[in-house]
Protein backbone atom coordinates (compact mmCIF):
# COMPACT_ATOMS: atom_id res chain seq x y z
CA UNK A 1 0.00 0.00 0.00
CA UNK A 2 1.26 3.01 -0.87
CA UNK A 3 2.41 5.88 2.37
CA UNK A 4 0.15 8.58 1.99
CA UNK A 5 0.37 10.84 5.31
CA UNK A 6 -1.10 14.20 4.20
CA UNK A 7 -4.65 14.74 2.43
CA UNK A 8 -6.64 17.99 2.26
CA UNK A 9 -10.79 17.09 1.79
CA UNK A 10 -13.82 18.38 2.07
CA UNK A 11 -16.81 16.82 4.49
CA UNK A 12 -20.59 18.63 4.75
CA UNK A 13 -23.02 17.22 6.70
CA UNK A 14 -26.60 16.40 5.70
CA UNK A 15 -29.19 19.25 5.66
CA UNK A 16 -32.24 19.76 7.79
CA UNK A 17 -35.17 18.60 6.09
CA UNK A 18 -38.45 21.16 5.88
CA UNK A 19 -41.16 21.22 8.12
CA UNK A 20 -44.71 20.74 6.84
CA UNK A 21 -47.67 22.56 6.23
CA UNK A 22 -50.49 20.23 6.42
CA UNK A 23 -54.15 20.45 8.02
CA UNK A 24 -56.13 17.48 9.18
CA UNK A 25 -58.63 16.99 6.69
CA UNK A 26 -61.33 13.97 7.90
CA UNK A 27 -64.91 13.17 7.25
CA UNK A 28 -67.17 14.26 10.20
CA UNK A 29 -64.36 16.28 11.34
CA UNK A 30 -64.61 20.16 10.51
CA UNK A 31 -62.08 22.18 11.83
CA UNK A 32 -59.02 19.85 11.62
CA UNK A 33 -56.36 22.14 12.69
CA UNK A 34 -52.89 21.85 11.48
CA UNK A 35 -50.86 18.56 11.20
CA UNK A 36 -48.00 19.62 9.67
CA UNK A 37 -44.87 17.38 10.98
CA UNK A 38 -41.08 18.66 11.48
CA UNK A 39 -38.55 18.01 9.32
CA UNK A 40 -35.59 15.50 10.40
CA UNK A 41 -32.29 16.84 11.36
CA UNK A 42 -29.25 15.96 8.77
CA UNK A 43 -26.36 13.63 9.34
CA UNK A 44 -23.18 14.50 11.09
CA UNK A 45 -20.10 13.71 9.74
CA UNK A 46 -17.69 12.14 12.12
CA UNK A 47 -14.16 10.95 12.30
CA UNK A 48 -12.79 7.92 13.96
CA UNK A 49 -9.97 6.47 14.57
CA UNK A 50 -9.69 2.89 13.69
CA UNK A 51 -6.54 0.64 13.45
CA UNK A 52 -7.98 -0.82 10.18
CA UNK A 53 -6.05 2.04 8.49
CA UNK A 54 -2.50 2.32 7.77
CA UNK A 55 -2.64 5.24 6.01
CA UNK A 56 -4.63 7.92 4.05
CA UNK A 57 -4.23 6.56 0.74
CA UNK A 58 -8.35 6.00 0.37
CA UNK A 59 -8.08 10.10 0.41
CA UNK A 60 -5.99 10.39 -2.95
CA UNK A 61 -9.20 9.62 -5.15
CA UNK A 62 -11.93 10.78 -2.49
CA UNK A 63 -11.96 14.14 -1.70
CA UNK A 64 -15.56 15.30 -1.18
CA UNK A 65 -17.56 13.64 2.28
CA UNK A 66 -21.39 14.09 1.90
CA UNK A 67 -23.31 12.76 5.25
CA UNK A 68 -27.29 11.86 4.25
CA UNK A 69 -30.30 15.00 4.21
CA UNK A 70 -32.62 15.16 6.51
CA UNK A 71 -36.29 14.01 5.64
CA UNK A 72 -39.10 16.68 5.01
CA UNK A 73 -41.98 16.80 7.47
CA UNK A 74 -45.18 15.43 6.46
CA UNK A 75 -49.00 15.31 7.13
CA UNK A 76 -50.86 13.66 10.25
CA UNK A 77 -47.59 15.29 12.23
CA UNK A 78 -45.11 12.97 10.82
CA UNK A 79 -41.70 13.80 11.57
CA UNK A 80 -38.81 13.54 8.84
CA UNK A 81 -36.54 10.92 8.72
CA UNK A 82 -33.16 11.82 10.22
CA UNK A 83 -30.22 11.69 8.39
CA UNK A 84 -27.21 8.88 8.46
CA UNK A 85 -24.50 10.33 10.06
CA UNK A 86 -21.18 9.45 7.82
CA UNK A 87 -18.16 8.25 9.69
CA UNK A 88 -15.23 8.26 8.37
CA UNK A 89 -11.92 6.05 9.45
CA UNK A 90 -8.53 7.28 9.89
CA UNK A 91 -5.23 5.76 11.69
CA UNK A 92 -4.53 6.96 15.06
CA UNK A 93 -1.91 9.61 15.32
CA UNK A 94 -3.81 11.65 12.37
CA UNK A 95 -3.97 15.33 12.98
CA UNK A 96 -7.33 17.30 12.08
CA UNK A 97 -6.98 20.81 11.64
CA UNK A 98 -9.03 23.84 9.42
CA UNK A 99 -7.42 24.42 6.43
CA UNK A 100 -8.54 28.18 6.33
CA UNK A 101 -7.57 29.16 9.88
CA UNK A 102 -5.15 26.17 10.78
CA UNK A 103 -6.47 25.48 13.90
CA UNK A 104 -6.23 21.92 14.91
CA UNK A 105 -9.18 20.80 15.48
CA UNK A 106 -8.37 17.04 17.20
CA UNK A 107 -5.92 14.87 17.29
CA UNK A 108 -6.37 11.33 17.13
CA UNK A 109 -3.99 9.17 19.20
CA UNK A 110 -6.22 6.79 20.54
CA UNK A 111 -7.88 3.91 18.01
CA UNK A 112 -11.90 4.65 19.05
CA UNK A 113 -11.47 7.87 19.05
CA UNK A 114 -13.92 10.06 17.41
CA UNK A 115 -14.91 13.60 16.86
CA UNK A 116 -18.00 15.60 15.20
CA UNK A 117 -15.99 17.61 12.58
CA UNK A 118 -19.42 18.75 10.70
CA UNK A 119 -23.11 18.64 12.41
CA UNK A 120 -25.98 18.67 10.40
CA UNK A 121 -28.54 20.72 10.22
CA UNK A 122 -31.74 20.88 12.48
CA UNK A 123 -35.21 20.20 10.75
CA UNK A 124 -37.49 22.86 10.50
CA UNK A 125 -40.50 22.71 12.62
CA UNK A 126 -43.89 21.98 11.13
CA UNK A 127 -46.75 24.50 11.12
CA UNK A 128 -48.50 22.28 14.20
CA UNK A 129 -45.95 24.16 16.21
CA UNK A 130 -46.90 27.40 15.33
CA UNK A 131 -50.39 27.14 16.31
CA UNK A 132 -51.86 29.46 19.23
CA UNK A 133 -54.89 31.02 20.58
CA UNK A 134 -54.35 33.71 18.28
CA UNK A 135 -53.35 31.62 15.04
CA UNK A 136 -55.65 28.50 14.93
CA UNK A 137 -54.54 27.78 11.11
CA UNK A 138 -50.70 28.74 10.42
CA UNK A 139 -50.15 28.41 7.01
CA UNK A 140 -46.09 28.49 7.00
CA UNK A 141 -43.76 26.24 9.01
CA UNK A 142 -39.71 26.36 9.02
CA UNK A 143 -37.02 25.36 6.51
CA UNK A 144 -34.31 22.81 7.63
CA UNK A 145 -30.95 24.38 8.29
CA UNK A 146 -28.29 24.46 6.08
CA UNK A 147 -25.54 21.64 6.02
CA UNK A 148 -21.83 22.70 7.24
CA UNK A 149 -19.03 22.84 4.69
CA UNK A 150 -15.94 22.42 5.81
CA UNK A 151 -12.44 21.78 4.69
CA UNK A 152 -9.84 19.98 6.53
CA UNK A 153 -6.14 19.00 6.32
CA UNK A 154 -5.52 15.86 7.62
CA UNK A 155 -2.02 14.92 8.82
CA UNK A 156 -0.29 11.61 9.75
CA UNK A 157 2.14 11.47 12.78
CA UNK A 158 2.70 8.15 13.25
CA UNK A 159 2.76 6.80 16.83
CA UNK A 160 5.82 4.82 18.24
CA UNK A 161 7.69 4.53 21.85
CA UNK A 162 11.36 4.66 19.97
CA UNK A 163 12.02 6.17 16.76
CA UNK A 164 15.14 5.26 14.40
CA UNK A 165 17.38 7.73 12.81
CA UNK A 166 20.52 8.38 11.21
CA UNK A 167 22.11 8.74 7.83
CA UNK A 168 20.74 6.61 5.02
CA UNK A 169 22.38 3.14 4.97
CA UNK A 170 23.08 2.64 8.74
CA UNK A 171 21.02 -0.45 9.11
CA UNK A 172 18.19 1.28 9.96
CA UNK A 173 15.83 -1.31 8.55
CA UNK A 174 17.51 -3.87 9.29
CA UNK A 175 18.04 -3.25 12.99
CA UNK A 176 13.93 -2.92 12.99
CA UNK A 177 13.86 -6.37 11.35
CA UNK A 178 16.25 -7.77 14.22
CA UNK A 179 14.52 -6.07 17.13
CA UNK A 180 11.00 -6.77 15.94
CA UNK A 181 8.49 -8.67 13.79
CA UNK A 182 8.48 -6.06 11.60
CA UNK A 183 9.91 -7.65 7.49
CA UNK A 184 10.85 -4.04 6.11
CA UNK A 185 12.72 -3.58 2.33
CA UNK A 186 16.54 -3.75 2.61
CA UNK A 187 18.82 -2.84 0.16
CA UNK A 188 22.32 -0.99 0.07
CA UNK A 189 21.28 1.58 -2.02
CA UNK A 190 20.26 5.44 -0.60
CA UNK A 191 16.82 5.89 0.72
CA UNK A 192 15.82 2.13 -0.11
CA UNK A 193 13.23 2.99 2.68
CA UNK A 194 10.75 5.78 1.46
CA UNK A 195 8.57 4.57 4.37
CA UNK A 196 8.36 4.60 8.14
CA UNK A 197 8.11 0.79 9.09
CA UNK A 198 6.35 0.23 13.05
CA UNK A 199 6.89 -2.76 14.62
CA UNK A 200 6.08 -4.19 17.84
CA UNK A 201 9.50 -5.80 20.39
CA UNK A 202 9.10 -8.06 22.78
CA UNK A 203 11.85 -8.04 25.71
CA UNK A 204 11.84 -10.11 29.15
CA UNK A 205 12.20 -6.83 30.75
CA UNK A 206 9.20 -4.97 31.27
CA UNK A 207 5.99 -4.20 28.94
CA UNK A 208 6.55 -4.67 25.08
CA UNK A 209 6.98 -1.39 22.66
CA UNK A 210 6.91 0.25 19.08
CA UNK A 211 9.62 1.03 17.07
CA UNK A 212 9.65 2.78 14.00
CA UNK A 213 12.62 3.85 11.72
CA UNK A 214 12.94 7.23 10.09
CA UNK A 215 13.57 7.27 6.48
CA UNK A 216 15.42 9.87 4.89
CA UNK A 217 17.23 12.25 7.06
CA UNK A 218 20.22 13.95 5.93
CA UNK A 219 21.88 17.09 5.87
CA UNK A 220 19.72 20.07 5.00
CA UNK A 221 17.04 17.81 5.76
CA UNK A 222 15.02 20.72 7.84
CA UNK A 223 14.63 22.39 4.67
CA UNK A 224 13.49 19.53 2.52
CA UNK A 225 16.81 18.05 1.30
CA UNK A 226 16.15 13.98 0.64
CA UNK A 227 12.73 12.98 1.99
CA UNK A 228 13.36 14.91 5.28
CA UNK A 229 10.48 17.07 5.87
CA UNK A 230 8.11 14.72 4.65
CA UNK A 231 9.18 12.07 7.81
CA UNK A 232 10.90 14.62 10.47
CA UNK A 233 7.42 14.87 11.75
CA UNK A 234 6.92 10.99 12.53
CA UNK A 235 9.86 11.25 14.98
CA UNK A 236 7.82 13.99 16.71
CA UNK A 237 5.47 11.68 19.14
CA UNK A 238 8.47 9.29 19.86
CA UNK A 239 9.50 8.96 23.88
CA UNK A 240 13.09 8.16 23.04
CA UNK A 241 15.38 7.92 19.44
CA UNK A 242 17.75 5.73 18.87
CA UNK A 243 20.73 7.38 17.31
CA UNK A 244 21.91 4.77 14.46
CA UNK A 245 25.54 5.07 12.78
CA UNK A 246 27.26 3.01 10.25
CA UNK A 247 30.77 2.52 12.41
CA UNK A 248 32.26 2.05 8.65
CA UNK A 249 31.27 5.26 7.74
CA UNK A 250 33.07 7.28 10.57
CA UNK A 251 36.08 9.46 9.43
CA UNK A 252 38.46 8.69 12.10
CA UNK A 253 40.01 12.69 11.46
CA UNK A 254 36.01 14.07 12.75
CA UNK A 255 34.52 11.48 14.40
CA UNK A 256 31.52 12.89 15.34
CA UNK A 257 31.07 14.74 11.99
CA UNK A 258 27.68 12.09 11.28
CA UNK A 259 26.36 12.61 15.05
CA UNK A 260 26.48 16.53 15.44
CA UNK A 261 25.14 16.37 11.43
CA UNK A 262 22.02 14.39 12.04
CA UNK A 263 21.56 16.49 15.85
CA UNK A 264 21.56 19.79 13.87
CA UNK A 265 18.63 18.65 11.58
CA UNK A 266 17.05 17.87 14.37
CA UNK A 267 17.39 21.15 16.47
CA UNK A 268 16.83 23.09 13.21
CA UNK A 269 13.55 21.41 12.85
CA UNK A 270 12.45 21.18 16.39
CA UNK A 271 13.64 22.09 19.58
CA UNK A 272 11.21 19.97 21.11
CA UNK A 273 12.97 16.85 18.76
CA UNK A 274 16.78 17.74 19.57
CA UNK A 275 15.77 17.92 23.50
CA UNK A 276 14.08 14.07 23.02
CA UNK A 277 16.24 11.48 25.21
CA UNK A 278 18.56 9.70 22.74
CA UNK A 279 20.10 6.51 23.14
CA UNK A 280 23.64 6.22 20.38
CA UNK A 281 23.90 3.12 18.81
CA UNK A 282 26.85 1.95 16.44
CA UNK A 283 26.55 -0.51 13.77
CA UNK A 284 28.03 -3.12 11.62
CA UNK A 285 30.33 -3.86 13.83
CA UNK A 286 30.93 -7.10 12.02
CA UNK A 287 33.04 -5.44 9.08
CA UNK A 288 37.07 -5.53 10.27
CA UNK A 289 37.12 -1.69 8.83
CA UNK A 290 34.97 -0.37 11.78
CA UNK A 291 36.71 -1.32 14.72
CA UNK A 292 38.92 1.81 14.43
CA UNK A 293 36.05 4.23 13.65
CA UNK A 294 34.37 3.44 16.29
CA UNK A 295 36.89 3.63 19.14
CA UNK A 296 37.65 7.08 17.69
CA UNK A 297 33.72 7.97 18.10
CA UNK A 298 34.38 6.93 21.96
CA UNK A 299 36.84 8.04 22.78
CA UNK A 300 35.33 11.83 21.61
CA UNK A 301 32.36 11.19 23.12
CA UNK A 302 33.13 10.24 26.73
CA UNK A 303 29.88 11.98 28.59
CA UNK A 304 27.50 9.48 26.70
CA UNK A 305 27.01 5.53 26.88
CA UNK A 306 27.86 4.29 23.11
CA UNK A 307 25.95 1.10 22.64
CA UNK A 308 28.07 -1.08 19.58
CA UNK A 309 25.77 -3.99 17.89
CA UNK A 310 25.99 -5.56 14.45
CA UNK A 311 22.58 -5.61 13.03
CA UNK A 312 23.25 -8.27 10.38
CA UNK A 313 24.93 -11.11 12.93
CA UNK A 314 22.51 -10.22 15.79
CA UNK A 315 25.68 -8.92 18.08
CA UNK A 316 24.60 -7.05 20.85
CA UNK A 317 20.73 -6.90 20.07
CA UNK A 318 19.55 -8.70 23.42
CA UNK A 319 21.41 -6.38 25.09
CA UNK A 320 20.14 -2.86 23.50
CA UNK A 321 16.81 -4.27 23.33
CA UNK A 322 17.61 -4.25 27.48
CA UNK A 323 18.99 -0.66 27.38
CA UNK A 324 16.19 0.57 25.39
CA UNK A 325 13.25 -0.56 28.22
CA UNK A 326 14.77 0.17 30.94
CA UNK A 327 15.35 3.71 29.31
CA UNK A 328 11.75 3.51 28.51
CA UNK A 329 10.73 2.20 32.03
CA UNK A 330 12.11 5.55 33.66
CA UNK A 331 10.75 7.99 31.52
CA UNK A 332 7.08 6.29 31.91
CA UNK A 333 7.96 7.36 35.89
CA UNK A 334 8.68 10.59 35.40
């Protein structure tokens, strides 16, 4: 299925139907009165949050939402019928805002969730409301209120305890395919991931959680460079990142060169991101050529534990799977 995780659409809920304007009209019974019967209100359209979607690829070919009318009022003081509200299903973590103001107007991070994002309008009232001592036969009764129009950008954040990053070709997917269930594309080629993969890890340690890796994150990234703005924003709900680096790839001369590179896109995007507790991880330590690299990353980056694991043999895994719930554990305390 293809990763769609921004739409724009339009929803309008059902109109009120018309009341009626009806007298009773029966043998042997002069005088009927009115009987005119209110209209029924229109449909809301509502939003819900269901884990049956991914994605919002079924908004690429949709983008017009109608919820049903309202019935018209009718004689003997029947009322209209009311209309069908019209749900609508999106994945949790979806952000609803107003594309002409851009207020958000939910946000979905619960699956169940559901909000009224258009009500529709109220029937009118039949003309057997209106009557009084003073107006025994109204001839007139209401009009249903209009439907609501509105038009709303929906936004997918996706949800996860730990989020993946780095450069592209650090192992990123295949540390997620190690750690989890998740079975994501590999390849050694740049951005052979052009989208987040979730999956769920299982440790003996405490309660299992999500992990999702970050595709496309480079330098200039916070300006649009690779595929960076379009998946910065699915780091933004993570508790913790985990700070993936090819130990092959270090230049022994600046070895933090692919740390402080990655950190700046970060802070240049969000403060709120840099400031996110970060575990460092070095990989592929199975390839001779790394050994060197990575001692040099050490040794210039004393203040911080430097977790080494080869994603491809499984070397270390069991233990960073460890690192990463405990770390977990103690910010679910706080």
């Amino acid at each position: 299925m293809k990763f769609i995780d921004e739409a724009i659409i339009s929803v309008q809920s059902g109109n009120g139907g018309r009341g009626c304007v009806s007298f009773r009209r029966e043998k042997f019974i002069p005088r009927g009165g009115p009987d005119g019967g209110d209209g029924g209100n229109g449909g809301d359209v509502i939003l819900k949050a269901s884990t049956r979607k991914r994605t919002l690829y079924q908004f690429r070919h949709q983008l017009l939402f109608r919820a049903e009318n309202g019935g018209h009022g009718q004689g003997k003081q029947k009322t209209g019928k009311t209309g069908q509200p019209l749900i609508i299903e999106i994945p949790p973590g979806t952000v609803v805002s107003n594309t002409d103001t851009g207020q958000i107007l939910y946000d979905f991070l619960e699956p169940g969730e559901t909000f009224v994002v258009a009500r529709g309008g109220r029937g009118g009232q039949g003309n057997k409301r209106f009557k009084s001592s003073t107006n025994r036969s109204p001839r007139f009764a209401q009009p249903g209120e209009p439907a609501q129009i509105e038009s709303l950008k929906l936004e997918l954040k996706l949800i996860a305890d730990v989020g993946i990053i780095g450069f592209p070709n650090a192992g990123k997917s295949t540390l997620i395919s190690v750690l989890s269930s998740a079975r994501p594309k590999i390849g050694n080629y740049p951005f052979t991931t052009l989208t987040p993969n979730l999956g769920m890890v299982q440790t003996d340690w405490g309660e299992p959680f999500s992990v999702a890796d970050i595709p496309g994150i480079i330098e200039d990234a916070h300006v649009g460079a690779g595929l960076g703005l379009q998946f910065l924003k699915h780091i933004e709900r993570t508790k913790i990142l985990v700070h993936l680096i090819d130990a092959a790839a270090i230049d022994q001369e600046n070895p933090l060169a692919l740390y402080k590179t990655i950190n700046r896109e970060l802070e240049l995007y969000s403060k709120k991101l840099a400031e996110k507790p970060q575990m460092i991880v070095l990989n592929k330590l199975d390839i001779t050529e790394a050994e060197k690299p990575a001692k040099a990353f050490q040794s210039e980056i004393r203040d911080k534990t430097v977790i080494m694991v080869s994603a491809v043999t499984g070397k270390n895994i069991k233990n960073l799977k460890q690192e990463i719930a405990r770390l977990l554990e103690r910010i679910n305390e706080t």
